[in-house]
C-alpha atoms as a PDB file:
ATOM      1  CA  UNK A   1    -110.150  10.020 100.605  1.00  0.00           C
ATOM      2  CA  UNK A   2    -109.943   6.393  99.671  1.00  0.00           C
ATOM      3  CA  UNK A   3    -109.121   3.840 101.992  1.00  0.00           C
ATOM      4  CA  UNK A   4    -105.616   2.246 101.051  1.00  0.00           C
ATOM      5  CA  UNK A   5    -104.488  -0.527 102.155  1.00  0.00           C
ATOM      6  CA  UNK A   6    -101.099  -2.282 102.925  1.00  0.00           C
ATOM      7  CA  UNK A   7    -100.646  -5.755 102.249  1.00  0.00           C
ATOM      8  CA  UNK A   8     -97.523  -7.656 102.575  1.00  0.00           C
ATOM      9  CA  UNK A   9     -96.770 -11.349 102.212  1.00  0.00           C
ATOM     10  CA  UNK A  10     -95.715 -14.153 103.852  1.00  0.00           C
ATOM     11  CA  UNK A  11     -92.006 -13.038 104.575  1.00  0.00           C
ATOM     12  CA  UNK A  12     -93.393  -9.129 106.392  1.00  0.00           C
ATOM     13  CA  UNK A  13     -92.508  -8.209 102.454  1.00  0.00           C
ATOM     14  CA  UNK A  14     -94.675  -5.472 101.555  1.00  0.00           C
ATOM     15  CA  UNK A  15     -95.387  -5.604  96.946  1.00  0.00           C
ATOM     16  CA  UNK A  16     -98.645  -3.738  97.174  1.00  0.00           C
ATOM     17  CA  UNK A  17    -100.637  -0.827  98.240  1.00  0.00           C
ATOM     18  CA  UNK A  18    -104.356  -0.544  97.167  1.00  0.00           C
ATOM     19  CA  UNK A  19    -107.892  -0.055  98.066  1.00  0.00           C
ATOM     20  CA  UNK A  20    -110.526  -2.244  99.168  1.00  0.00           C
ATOM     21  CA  UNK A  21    -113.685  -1.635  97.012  1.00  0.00           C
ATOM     22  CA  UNK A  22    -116.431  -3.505  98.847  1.00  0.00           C
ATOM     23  CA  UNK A  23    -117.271  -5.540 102.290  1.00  0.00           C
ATOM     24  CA  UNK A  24    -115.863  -8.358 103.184  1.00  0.00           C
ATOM     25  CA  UNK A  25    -117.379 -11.779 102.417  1.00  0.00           C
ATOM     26  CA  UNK A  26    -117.231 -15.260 103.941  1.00  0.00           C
ATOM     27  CA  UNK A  27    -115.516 -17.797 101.903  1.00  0.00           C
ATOM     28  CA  UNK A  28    -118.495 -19.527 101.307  1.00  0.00           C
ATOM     29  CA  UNK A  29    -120.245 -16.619  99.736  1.00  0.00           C
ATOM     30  CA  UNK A  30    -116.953 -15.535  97.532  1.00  0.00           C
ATOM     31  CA  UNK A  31    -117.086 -16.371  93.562  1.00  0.00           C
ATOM     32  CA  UNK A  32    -114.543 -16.144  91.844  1.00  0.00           C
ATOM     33  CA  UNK A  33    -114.106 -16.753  87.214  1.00  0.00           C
ATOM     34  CA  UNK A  34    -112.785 -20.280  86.489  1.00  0.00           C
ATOM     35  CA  UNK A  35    -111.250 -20.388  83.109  1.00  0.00           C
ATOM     36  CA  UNK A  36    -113.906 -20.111  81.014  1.00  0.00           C
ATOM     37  CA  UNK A  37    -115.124 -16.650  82.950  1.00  0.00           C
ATOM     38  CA  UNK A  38    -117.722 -18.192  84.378  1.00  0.00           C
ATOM     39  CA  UNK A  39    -118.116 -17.375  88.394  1.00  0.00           C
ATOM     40  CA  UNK A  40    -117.488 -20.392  90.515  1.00  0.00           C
ATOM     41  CA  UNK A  41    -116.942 -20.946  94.383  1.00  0.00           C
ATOM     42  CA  UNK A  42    -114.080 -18.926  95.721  1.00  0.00           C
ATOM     43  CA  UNK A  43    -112.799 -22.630  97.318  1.00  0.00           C
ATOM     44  CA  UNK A  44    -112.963 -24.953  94.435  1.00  0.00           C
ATOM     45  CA  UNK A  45    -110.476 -22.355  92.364  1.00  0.00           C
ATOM     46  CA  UNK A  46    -108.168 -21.419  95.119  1.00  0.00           C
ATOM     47  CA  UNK A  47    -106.722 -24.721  95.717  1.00  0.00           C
ATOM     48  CA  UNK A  48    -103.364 -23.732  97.009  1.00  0.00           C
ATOM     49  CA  UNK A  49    -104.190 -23.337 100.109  1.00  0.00           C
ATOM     50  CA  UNK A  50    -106.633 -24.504 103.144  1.00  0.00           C
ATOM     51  CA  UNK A  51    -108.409 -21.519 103.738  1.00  0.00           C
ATOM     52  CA  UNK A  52    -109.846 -23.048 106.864  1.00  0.00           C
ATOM     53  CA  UNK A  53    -112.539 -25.320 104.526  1.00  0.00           C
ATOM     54  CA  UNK A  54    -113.811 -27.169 107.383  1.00  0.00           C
ATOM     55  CA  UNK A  55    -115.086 -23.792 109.003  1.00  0.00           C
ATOM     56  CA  UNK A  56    -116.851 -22.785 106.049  1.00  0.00           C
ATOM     57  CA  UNK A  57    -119.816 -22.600 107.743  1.00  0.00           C
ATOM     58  CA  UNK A  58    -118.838 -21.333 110.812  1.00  0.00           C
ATOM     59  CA  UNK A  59    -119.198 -17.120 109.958  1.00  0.00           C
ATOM     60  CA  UNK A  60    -117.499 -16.725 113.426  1.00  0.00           C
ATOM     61  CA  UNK A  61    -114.009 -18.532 112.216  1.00  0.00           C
ATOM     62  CA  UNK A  62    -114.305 -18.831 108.411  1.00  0.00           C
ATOM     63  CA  UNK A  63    -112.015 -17.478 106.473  1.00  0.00           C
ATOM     64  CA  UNK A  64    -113.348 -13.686 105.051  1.00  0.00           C
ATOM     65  CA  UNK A  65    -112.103 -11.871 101.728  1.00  0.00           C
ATOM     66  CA  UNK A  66    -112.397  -8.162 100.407  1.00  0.00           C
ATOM     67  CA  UNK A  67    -112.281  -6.744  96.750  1.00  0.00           C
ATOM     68  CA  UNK A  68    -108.931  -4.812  96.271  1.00  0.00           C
ATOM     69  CA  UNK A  69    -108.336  -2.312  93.312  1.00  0.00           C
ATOM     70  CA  UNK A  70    -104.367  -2.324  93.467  1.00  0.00           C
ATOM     71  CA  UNK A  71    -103.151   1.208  93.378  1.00  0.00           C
ATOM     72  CA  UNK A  72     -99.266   0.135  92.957  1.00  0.00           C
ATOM     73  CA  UNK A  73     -97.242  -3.394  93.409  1.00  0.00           C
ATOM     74  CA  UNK A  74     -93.584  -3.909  93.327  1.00  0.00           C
ATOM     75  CA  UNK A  75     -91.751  -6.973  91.940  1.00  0.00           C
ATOM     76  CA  UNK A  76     -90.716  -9.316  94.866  1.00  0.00           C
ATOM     77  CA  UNK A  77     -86.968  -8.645  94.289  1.00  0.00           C
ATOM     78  CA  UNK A  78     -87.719  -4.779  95.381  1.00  0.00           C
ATOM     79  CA  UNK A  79     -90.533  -5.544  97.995  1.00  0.00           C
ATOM     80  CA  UNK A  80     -90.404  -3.260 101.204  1.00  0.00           C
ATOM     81  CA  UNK A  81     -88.585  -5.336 104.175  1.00  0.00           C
ATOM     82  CA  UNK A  82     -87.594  -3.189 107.017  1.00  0.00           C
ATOM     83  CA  UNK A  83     -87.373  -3.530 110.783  1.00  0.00           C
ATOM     84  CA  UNK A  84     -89.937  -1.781 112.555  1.00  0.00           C
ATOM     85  CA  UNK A  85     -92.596  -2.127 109.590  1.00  0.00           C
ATOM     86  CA  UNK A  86     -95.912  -3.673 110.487  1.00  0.00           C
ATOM     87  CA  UNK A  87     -97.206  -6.156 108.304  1.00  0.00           C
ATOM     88  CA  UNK A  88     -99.264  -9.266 108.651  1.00  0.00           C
ATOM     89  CA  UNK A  89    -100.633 -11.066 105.149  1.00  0.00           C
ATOM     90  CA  UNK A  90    -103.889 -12.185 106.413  1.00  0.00           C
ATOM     91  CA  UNK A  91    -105.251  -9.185 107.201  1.00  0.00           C
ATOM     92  CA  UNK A  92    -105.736  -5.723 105.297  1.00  0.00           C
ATOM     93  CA  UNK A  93    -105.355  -2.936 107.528  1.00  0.00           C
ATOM     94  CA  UNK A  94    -105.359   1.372 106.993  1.00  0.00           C
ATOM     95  CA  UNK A  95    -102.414   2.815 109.254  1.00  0.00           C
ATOM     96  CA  UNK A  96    -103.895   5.761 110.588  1.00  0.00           C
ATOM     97  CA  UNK A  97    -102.727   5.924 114.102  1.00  0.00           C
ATOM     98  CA  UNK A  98     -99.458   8.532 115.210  1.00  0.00           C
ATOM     99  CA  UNK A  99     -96.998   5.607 115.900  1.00  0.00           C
ATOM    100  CA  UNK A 100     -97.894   4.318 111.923  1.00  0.00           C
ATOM    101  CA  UNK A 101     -96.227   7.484 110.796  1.00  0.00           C
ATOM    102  CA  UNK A 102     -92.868   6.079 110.410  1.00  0.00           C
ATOM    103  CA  UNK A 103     -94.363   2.880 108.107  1.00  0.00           C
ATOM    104  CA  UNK A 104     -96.333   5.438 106.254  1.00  0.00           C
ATOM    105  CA  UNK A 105     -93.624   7.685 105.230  1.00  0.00           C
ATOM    106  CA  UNK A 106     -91.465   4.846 104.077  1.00  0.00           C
ATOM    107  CA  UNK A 107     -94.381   3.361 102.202  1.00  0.00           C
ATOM    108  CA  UNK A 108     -94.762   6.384 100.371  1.00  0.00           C
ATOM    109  CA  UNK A 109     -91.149   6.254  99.315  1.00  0.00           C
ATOM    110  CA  UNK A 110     -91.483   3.165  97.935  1.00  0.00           C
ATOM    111  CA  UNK A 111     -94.507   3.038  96.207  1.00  0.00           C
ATOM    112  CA  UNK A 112     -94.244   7.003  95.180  1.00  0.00           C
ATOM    113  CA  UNK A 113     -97.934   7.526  96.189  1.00  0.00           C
ATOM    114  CA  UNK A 114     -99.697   8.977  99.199  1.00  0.00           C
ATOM    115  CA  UNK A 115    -101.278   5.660 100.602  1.00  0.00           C
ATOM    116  CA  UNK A 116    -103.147   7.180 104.144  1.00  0.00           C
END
């Protein structure tokens, strides 16, 4: 089975479910198309945040990034917000543990899919 993942954004609002497709990679080692399709540094496109740029080179603290093949998203006006639900947006996680039951179920009813 697939890993799926869970992400949510910055408000513990959870648009997506999907599945990561390939290791992670440093920042520094991420490329990413510019415009004309051509790959580029991950950090001179994504300029709308910090991404931790003065740790670039630090593999220990830099920021690290994984391929995700998005299995289902919701529009942010009918996002997933409930109490109880984990959720953290800098991290992609797969809820397998008992206790994640409860998030998994409701997940499911959301996004119509089986996710774990």
């Amino acid at each position: 089975m697939p890993n799926k993942n869970c992400p949510v954004t910055g408000d513990q609002l959870f648009i997506g479910v999907g599945r990561v497709t390939g290791p992670a990679v440093p920042a520094s080692g991420l490329f990413l198309p510019n415009d004309a399709g051509e790959p580029v540094p991950a950090l001179d496109v994504l300029t709308g945040a910090d991404y931790h740029r003065h740790l670039v080179d630090d593999l220990e603290k830099c920021e690290w990034f994984v391929p995700i093949a998005w299995d289902a998203t919701l529009p942010l006006n009918r996002a997933v917000r409930e109490i109880g639900l984990f959720g953290n947006q800098n991290t992609v996680c797969r809820p397998t543990t008992p206790k994640w039951r409860t998030m998994v179920e409701r997940l499911n009813q959301s996004f119509r899919m089986v996710i774990c």
